[in-house]
PDB file of N, CA and C in Angstrom:
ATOM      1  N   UNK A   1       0.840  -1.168   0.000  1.00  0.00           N
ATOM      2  CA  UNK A   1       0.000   0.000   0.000  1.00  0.00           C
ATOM      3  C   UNK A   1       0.894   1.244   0.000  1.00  0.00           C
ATOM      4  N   UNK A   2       0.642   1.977  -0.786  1.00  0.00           N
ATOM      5  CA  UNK A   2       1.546   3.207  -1.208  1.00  0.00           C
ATOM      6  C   UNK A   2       1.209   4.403  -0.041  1.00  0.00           C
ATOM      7  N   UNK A   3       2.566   5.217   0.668  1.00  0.00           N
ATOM      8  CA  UNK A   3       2.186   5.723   1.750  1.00  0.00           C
ATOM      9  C   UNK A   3       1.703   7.176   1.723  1.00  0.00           C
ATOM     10  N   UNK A   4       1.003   7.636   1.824  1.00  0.00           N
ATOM     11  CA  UNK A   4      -0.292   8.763   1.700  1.00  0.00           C
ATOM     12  C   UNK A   4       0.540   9.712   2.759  1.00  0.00           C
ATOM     13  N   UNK A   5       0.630  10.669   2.007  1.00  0.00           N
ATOM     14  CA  UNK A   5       1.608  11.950   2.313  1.00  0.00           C
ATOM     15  C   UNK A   5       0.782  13.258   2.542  1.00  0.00           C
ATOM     16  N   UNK A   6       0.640  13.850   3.320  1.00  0.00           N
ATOM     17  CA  UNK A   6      -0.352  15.677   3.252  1.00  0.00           C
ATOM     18  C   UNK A   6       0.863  15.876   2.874  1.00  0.00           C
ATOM     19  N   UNK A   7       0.343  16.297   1.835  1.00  0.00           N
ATOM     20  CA  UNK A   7       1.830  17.450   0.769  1.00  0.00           C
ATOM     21  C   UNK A   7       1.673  18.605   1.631  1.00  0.00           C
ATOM     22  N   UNK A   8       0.130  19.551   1.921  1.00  0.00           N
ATOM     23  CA  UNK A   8       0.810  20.942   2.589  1.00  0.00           C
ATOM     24  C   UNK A   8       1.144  20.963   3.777  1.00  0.00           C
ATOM     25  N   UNK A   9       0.981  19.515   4.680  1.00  0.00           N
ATOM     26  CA  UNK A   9       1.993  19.644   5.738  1.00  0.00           C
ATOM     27  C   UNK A   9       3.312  19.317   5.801  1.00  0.00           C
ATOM     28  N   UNK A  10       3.695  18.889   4.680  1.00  0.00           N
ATOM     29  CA  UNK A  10       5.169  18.482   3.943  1.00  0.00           C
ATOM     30  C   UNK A  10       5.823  19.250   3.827  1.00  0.00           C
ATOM     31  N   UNK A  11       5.285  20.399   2.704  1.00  0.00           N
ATOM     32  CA  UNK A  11       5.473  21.840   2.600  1.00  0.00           C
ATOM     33  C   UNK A  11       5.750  22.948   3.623  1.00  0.00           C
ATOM     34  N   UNK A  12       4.797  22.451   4.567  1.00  0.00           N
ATOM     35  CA  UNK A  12       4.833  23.518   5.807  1.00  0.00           C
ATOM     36  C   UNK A  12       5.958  23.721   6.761  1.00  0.00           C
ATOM     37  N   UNK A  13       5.890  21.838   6.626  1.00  0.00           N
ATOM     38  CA  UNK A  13       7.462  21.630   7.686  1.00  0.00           C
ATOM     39  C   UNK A  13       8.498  21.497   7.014  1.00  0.00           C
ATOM     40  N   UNK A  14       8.841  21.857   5.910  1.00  0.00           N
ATOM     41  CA  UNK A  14       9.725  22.144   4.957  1.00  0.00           C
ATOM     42  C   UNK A  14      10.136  23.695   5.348  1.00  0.00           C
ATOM     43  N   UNK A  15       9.395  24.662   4.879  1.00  0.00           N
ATOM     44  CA  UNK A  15       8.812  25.859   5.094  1.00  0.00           C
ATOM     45  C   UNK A  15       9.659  26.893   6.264  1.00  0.00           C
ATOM     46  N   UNK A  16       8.967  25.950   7.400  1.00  0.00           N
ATOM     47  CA  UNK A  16       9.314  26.565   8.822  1.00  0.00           C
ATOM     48  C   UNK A  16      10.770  26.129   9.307  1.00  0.00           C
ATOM     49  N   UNK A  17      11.451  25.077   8.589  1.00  0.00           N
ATOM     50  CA  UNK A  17      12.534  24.045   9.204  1.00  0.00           C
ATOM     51  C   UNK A  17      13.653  25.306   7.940  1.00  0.00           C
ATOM     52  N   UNK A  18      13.467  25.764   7.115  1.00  0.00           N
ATOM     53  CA  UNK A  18      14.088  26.465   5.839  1.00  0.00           C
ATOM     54  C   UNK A  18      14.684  27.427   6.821  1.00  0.00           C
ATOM     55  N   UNK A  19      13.552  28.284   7.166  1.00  0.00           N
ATOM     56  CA  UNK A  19      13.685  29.642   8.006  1.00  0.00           C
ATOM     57  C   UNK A  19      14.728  29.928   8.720  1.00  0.00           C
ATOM     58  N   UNK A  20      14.842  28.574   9.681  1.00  0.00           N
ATOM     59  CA  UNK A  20      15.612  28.260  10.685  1.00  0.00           C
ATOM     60  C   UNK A  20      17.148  28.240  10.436  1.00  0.00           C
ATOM     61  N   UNK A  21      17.050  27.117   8.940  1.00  0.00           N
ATOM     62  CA  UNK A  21      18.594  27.091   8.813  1.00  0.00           C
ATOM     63  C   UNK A  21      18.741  27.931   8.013  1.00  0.00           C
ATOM     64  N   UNK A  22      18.290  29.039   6.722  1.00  0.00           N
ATOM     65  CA  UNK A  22      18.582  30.503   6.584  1.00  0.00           C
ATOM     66  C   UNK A  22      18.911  31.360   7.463  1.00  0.00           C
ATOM     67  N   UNK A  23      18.248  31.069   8.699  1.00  0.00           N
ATOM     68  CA  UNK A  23      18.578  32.545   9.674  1.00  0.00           C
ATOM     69  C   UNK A  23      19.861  32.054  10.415  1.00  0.00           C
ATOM     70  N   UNK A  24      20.223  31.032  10.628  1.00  0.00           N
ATOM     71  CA  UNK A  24      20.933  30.735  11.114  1.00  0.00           C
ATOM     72  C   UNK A  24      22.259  30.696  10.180  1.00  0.00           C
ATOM     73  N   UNK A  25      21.960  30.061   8.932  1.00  0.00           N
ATOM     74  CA  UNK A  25      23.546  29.885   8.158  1.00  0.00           C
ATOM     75  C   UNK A  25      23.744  31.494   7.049  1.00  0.00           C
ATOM     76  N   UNK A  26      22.652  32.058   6.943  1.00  0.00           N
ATOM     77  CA  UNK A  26      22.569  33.310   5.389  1.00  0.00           C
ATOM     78  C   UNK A  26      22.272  32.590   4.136  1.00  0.00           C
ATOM     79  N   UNK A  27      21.719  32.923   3.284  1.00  0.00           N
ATOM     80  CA  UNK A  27      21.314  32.592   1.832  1.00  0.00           C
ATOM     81  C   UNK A  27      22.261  31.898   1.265  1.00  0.00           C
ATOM     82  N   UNK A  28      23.338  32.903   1.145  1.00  0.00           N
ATOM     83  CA  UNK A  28      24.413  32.569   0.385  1.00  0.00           C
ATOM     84  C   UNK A  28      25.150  31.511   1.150  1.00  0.00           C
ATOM     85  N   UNK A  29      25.000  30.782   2.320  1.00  0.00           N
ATOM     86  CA  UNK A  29      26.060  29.441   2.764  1.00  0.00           C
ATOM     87  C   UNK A  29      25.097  28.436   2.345  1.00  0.00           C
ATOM     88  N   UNK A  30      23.868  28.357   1.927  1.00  0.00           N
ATOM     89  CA  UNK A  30      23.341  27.245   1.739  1.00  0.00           C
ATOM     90  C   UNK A  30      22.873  26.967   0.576  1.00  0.00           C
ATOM     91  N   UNK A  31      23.169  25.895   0.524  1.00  0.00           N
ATOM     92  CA  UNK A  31      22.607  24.724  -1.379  1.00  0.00           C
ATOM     93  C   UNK A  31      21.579  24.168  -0.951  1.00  0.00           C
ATOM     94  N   UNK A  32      21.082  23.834  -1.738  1.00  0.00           N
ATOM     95  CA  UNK A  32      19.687  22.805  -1.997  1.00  0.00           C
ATOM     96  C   UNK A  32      20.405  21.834  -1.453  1.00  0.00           C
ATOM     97  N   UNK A  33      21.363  21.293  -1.621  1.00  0.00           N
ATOM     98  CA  UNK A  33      22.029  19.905  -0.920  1.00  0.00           C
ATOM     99  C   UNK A  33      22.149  20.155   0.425  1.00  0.00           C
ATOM    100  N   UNK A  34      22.551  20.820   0.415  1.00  0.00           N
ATOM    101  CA  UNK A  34      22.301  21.614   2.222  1.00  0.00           C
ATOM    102  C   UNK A  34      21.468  21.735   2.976  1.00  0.00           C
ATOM    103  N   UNK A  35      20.672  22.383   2.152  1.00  0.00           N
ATOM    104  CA  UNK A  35      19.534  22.660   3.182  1.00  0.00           C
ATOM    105  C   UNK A  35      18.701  21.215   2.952  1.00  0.00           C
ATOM    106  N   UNK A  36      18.699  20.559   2.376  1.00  0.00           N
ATOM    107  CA  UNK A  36      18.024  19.001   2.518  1.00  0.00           C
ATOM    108  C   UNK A  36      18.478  18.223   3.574  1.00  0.00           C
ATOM    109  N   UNK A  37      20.009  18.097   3.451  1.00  0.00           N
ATOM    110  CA  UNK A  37      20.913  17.328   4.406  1.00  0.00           C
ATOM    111  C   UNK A  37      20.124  17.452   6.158  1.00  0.00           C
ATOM    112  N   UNK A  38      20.132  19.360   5.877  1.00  0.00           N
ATOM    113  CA  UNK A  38      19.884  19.625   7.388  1.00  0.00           C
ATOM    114  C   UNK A  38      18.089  19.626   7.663  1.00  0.00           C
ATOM    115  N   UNK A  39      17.494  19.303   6.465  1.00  0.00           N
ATOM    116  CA  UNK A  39      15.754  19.264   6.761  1.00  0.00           C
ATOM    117  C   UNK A  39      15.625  17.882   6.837  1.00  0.00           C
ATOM    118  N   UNK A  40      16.689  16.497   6.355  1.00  0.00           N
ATOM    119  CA  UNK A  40      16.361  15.377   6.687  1.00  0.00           C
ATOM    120  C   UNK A  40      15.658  14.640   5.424  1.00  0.00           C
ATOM    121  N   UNK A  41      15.814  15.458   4.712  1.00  0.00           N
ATOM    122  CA  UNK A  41      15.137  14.740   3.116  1.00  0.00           C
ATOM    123  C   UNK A  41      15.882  14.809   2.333  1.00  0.00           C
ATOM    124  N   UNK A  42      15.602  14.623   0.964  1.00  0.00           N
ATOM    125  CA  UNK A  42      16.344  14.401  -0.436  1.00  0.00           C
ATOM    126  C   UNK A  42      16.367  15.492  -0.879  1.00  0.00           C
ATOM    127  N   UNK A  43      17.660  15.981  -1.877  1.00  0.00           N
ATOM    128  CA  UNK A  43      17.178  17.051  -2.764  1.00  0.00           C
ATOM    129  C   UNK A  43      15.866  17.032  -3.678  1.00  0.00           C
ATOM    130  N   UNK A  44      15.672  15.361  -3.979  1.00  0.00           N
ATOM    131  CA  UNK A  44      14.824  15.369  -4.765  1.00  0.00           C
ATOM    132  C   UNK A  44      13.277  15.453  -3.895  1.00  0.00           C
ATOM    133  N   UNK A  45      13.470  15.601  -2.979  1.00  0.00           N
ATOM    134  CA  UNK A  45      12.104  16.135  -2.049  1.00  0.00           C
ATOM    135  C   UNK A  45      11.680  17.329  -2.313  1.00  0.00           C
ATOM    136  N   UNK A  46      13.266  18.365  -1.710  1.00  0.00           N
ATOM    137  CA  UNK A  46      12.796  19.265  -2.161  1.00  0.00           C
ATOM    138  C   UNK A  46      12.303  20.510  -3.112  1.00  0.00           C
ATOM    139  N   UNK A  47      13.165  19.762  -4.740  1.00  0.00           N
ATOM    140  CA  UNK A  47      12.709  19.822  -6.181  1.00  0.00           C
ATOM    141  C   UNK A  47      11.311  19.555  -6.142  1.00  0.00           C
ATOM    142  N   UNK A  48      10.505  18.352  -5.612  1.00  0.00           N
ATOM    143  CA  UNK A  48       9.237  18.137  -6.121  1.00  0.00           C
ATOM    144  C   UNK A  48       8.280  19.454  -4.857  1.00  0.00           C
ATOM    145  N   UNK A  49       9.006  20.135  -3.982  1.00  0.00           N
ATOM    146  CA  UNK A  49       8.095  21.079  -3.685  1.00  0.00           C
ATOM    147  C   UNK A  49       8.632  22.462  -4.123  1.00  0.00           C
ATOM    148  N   UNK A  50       9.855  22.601  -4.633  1.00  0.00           N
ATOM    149  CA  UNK A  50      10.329  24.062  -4.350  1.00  0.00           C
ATOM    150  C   UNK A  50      10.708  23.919  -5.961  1.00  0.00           C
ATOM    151  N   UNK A  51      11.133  24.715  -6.609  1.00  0.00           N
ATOM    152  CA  UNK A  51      11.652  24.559  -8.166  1.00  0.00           C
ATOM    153  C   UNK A  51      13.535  25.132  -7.378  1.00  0.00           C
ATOM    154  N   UNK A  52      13.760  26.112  -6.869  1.00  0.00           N
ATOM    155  CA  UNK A  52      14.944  26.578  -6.941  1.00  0.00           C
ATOM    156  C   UNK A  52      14.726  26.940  -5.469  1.00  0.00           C
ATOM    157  N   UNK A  53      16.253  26.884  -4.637  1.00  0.00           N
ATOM    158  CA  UNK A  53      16.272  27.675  -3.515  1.00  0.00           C
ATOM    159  C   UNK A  53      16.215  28.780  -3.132  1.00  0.00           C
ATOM    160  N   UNK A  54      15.973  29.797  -4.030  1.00  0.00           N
ATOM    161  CA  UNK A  54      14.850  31.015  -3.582  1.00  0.00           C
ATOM    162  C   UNK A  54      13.701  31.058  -3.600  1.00  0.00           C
ATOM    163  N   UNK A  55      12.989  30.040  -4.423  1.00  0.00           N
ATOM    164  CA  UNK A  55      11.196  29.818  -4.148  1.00  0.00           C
ATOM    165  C   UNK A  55      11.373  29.454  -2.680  1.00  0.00           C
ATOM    166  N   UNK A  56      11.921  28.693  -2.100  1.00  0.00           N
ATOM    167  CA  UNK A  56      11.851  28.018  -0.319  1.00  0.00           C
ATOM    168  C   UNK A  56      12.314  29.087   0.009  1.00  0.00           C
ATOM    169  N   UNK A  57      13.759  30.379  -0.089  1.00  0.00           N
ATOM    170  CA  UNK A  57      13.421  31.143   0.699  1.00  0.00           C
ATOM    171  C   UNK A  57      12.647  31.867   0.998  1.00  0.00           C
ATOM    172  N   UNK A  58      11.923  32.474  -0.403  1.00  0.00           N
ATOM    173  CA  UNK A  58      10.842  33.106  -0.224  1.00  0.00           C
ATOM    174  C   UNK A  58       9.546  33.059   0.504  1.00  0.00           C
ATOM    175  N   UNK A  59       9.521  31.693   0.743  1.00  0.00           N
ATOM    176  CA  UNK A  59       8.004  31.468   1.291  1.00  0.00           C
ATOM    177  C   UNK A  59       8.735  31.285   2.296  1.00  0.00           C
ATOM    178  N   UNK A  60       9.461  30.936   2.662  1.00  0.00           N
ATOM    179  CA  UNK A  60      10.220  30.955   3.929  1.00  0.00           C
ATOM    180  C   UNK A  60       9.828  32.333   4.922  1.00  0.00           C
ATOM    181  N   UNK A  61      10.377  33.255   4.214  1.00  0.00           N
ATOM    182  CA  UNK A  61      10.750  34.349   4.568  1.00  0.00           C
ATOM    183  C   UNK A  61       9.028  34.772   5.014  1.00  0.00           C
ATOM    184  N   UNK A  62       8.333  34.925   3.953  1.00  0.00           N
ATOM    185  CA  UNK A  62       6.787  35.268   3.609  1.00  0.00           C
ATOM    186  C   UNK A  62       5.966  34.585   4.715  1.00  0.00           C
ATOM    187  N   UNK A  63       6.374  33.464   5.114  1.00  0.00           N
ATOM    188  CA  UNK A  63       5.633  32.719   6.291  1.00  0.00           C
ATOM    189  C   UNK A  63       6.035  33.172   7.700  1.00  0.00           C
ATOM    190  N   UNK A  64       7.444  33.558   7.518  1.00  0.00           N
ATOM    191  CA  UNK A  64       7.203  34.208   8.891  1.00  0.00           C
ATOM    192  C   UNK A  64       7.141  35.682   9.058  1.00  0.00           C
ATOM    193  N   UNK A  65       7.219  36.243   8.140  1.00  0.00           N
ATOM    194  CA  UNK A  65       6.419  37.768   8.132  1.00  0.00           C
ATOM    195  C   UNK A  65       5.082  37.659   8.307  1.00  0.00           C
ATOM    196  N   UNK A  66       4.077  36.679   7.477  1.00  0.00           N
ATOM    197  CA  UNK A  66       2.656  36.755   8.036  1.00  0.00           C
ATOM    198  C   UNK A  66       2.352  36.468   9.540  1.00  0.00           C
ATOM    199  N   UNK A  67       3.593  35.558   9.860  1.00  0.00           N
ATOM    200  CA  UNK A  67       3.317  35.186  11.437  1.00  0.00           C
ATOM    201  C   UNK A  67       3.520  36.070  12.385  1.00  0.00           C
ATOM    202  N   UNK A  68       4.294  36.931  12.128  1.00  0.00           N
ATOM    203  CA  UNK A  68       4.531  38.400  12.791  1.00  0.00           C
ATOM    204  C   UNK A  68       3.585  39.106  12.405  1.00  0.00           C
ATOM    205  N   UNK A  69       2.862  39.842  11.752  1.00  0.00           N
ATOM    206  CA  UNK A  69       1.635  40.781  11.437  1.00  0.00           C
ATOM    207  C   UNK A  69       0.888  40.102  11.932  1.00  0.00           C
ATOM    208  N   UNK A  70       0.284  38.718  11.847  1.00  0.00           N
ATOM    209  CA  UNK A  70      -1.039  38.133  12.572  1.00  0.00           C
ATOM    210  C   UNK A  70      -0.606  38.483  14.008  1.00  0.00           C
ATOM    211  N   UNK A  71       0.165  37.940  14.475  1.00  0.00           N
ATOM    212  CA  UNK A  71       0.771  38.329  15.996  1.00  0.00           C
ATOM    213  C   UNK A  71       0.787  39.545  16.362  1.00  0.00           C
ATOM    214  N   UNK A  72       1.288  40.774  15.656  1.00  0.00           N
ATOM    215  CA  UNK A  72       0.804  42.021  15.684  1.00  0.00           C
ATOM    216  C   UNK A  72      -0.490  42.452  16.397  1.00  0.00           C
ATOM    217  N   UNK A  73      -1.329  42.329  15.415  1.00  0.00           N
ATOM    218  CA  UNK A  73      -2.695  42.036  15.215  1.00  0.00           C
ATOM    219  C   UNK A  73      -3.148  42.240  16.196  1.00  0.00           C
ATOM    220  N   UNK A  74      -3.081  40.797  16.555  1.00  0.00           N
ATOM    221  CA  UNK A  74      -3.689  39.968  17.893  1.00  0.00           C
ATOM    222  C   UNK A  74      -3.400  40.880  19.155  1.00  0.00           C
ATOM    223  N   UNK A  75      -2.248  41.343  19.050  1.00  0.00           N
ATOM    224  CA  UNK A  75      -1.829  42.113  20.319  1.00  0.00           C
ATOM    225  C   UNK A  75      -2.483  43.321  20.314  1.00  0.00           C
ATOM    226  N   UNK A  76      -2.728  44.136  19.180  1.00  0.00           N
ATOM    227  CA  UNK A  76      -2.954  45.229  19.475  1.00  0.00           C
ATOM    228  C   UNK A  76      -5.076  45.517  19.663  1.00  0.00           C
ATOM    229  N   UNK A  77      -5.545  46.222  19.811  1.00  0.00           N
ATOM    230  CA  UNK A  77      -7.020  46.128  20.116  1.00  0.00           C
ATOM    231  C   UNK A  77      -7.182  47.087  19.101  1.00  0.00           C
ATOM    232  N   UNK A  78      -7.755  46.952  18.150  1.00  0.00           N
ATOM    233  CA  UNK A  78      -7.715  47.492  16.578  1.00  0.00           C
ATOM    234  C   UNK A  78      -9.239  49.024  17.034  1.00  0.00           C
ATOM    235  N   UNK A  79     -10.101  48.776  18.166  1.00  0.00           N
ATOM    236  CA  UNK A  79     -11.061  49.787  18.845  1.00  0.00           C
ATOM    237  C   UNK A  79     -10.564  50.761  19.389  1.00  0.00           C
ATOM    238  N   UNK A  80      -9.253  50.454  20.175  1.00  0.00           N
ATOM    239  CA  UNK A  80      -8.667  51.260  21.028  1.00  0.00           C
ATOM    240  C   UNK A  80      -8.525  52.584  20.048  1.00  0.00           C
ATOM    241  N   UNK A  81      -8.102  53.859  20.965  1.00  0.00           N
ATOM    242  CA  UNK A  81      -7.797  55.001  20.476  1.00  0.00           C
ATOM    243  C   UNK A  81      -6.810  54.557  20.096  1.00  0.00           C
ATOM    244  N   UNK A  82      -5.791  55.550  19.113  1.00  0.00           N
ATOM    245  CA  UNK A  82      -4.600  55.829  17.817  1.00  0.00           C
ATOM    246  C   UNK A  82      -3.466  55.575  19.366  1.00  0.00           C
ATOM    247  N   UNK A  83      -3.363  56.560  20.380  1.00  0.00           N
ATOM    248  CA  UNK A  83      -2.038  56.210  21.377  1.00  0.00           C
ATOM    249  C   UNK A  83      -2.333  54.956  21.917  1.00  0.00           C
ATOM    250  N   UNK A  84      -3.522  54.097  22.024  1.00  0.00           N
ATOM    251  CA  UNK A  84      -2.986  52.844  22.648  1.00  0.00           C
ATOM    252  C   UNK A  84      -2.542  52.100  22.168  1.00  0.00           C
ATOM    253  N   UNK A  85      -2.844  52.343  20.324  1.00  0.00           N
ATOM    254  CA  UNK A  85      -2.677  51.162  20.000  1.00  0.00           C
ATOM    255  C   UNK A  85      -1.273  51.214  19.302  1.00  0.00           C
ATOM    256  N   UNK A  86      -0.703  52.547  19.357  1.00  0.00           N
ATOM    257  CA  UNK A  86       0.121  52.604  19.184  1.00  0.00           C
ATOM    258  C   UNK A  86       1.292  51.878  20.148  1.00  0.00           C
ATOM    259  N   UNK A  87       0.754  51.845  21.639  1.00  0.00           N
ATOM    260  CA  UNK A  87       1.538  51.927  22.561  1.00  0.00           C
ATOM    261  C   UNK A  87       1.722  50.316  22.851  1.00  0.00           C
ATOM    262  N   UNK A  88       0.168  49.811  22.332  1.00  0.00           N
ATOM    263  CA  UNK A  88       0.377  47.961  22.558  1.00  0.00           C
ATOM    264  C   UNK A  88       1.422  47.829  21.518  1.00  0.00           C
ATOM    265  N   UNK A  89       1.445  48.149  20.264  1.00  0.00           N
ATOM    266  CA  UNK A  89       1.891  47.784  19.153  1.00  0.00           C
ATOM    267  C   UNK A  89       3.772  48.033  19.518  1.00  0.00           C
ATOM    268  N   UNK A  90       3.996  49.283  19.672  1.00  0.00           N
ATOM    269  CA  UNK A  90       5.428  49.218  20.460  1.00  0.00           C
ATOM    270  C   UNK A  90       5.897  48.214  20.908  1.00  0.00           C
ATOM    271  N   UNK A  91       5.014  47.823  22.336  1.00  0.00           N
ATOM    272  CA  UNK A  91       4.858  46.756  23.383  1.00  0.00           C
ATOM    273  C   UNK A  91       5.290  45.547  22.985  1.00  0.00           C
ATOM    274  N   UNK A  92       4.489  45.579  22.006  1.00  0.00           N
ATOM    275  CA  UNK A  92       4.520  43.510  21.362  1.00  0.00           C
ATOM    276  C   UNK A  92       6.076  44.168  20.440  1.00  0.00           C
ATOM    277  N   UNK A  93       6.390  45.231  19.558  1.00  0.00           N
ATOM    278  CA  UNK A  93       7.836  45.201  19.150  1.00  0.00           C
ATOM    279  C   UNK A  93       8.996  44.689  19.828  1.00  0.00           C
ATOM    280  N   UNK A  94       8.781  45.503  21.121  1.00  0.00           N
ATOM    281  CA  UNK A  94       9.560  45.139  21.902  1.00  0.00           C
ATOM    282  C   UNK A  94       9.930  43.649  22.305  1.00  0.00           C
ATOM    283  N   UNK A  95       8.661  43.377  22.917  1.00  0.00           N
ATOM    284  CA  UNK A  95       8.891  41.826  23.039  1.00  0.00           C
ATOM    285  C   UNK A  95       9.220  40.848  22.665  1.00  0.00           C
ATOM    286  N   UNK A  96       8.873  41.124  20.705  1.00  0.00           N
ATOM    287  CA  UNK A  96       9.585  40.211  19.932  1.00  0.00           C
ATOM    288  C   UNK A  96      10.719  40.572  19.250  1.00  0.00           C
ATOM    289  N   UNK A  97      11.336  41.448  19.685  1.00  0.00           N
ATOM    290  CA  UNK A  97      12.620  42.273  18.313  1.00  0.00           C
ATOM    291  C   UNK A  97      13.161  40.900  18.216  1.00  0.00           C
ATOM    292  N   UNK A  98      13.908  40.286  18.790  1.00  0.00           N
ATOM    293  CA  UNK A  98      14.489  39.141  18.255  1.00  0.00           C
ATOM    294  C   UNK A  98      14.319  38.393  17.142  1.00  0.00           C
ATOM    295  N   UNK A  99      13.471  38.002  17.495  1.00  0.00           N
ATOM    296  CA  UNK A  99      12.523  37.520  16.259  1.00  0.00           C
ATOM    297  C   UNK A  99      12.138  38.710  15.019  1.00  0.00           C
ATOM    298  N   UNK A 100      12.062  39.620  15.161  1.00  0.00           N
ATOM    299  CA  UNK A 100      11.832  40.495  14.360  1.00  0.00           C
ATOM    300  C   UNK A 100      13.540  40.793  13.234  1.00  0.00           C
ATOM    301  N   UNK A 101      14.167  40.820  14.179  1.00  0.00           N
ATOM    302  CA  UNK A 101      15.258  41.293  13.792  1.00  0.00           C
ATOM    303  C   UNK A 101      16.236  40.328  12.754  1.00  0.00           C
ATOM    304  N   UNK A 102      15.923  38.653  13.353  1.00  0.00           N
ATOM    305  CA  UNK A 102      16.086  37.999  12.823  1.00  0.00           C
ATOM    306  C   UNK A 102      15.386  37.935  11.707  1.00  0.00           C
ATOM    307  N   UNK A 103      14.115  37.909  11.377  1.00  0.00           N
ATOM    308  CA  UNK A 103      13.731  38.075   9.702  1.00  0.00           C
ATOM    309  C   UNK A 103      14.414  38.885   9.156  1.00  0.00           C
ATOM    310  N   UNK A 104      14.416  40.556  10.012  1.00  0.00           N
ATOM    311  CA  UNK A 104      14.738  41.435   9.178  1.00  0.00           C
ATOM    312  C   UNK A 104      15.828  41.382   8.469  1.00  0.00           C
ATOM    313  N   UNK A 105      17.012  40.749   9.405  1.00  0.00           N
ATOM    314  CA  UNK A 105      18.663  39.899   8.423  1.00  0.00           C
ATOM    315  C   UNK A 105      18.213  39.391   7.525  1.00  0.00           C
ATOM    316  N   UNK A 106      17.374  38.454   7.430  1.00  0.00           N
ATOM    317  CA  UNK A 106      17.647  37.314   6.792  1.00  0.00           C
ATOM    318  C   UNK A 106      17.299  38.481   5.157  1.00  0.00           C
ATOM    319  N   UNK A 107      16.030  38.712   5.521  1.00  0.00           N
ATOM    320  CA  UNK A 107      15.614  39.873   4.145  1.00  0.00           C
ATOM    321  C   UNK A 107      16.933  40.085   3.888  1.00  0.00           C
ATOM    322  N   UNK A 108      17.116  40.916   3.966  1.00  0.00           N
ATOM    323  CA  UNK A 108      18.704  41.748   3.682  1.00  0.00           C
ATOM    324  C   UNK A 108      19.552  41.090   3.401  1.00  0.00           C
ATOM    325  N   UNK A 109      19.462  39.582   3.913  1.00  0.00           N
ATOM    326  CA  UNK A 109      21.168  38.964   3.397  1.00  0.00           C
ATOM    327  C   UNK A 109      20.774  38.588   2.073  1.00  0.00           C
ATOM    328  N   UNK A 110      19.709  38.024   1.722  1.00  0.00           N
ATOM    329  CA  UNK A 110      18.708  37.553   0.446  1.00  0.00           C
ATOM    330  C   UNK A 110      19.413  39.047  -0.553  1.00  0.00           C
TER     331      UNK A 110
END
C-alpha cells in the first residue's frame, strides 16, 4: 500500500525548518544539498516542492512575516484610540525584536 503523504503539511514543515537554517547559516552558505541534508530529506524532495532555492526562501521568509503581522494584530485592540494602539503595538515590538530582527537579516542577506 503506497504511503499517503499531506503534501501541505510536507510543505509547511519544509517551510518553517528552511527559516531556521537561513537565519541561522545566510542565503548565500546554503545549497539545496544543504539545506536538505539539514531538513532530513532528499534534494529530490525538495525539487518536487520548491523549483529553486529562492522559491523556499521566499516562502520561507513570507511565512514568517505573516506570522509576525497576525501576531501584531492579535496584540494590538484594533477599537482602542490611535495612542494605545500605538503603545500595545510598540509593546509587542519590543517583546519580539528578536525575532523580528532575525527576519529582518535574513531579508537583507537575500
Amino acid at each position: 500500500m503506497p504511503k499517503i503523504v499531506d503534501h501541505a503539511a510536507q510543505r509547511d514543515t519544509l517551510v518553517d525548518g528552511a527559516f531556521e537554517f537561513f537565519a541561522d547559516s545566510g542565503y548565500a552558505a546554503l545549497s539545496m544539498r544543504g539545506l536538505a541534508t539539514r531538513l532530513g530529506v532528499t534534494t529530490g524532495v525538495l525539487y518536487h516542492y520548491f523549483d529553486t532555492k529562492n522559491a523556499i526562501f521566499e516562502q520561507s521568509l513570507l511565512r514568517s512575516t505573516e506570522r509576525h503581522i497576525r501576531a501584531a494584530l492579535e496584540a494590538v485592540d484594533l477599537s482602542a484610540p490611535t495612542p494605545e494602539r500605538a503603545l500595545s503595538l510598540a509593546t509587542w515590538v519590543v517583546e519580539h525584536q528578536d525575532d523580528l530582527k532575525r527576519t529582518l537579516l535574513l531579508a537583507l542577506d537575500a
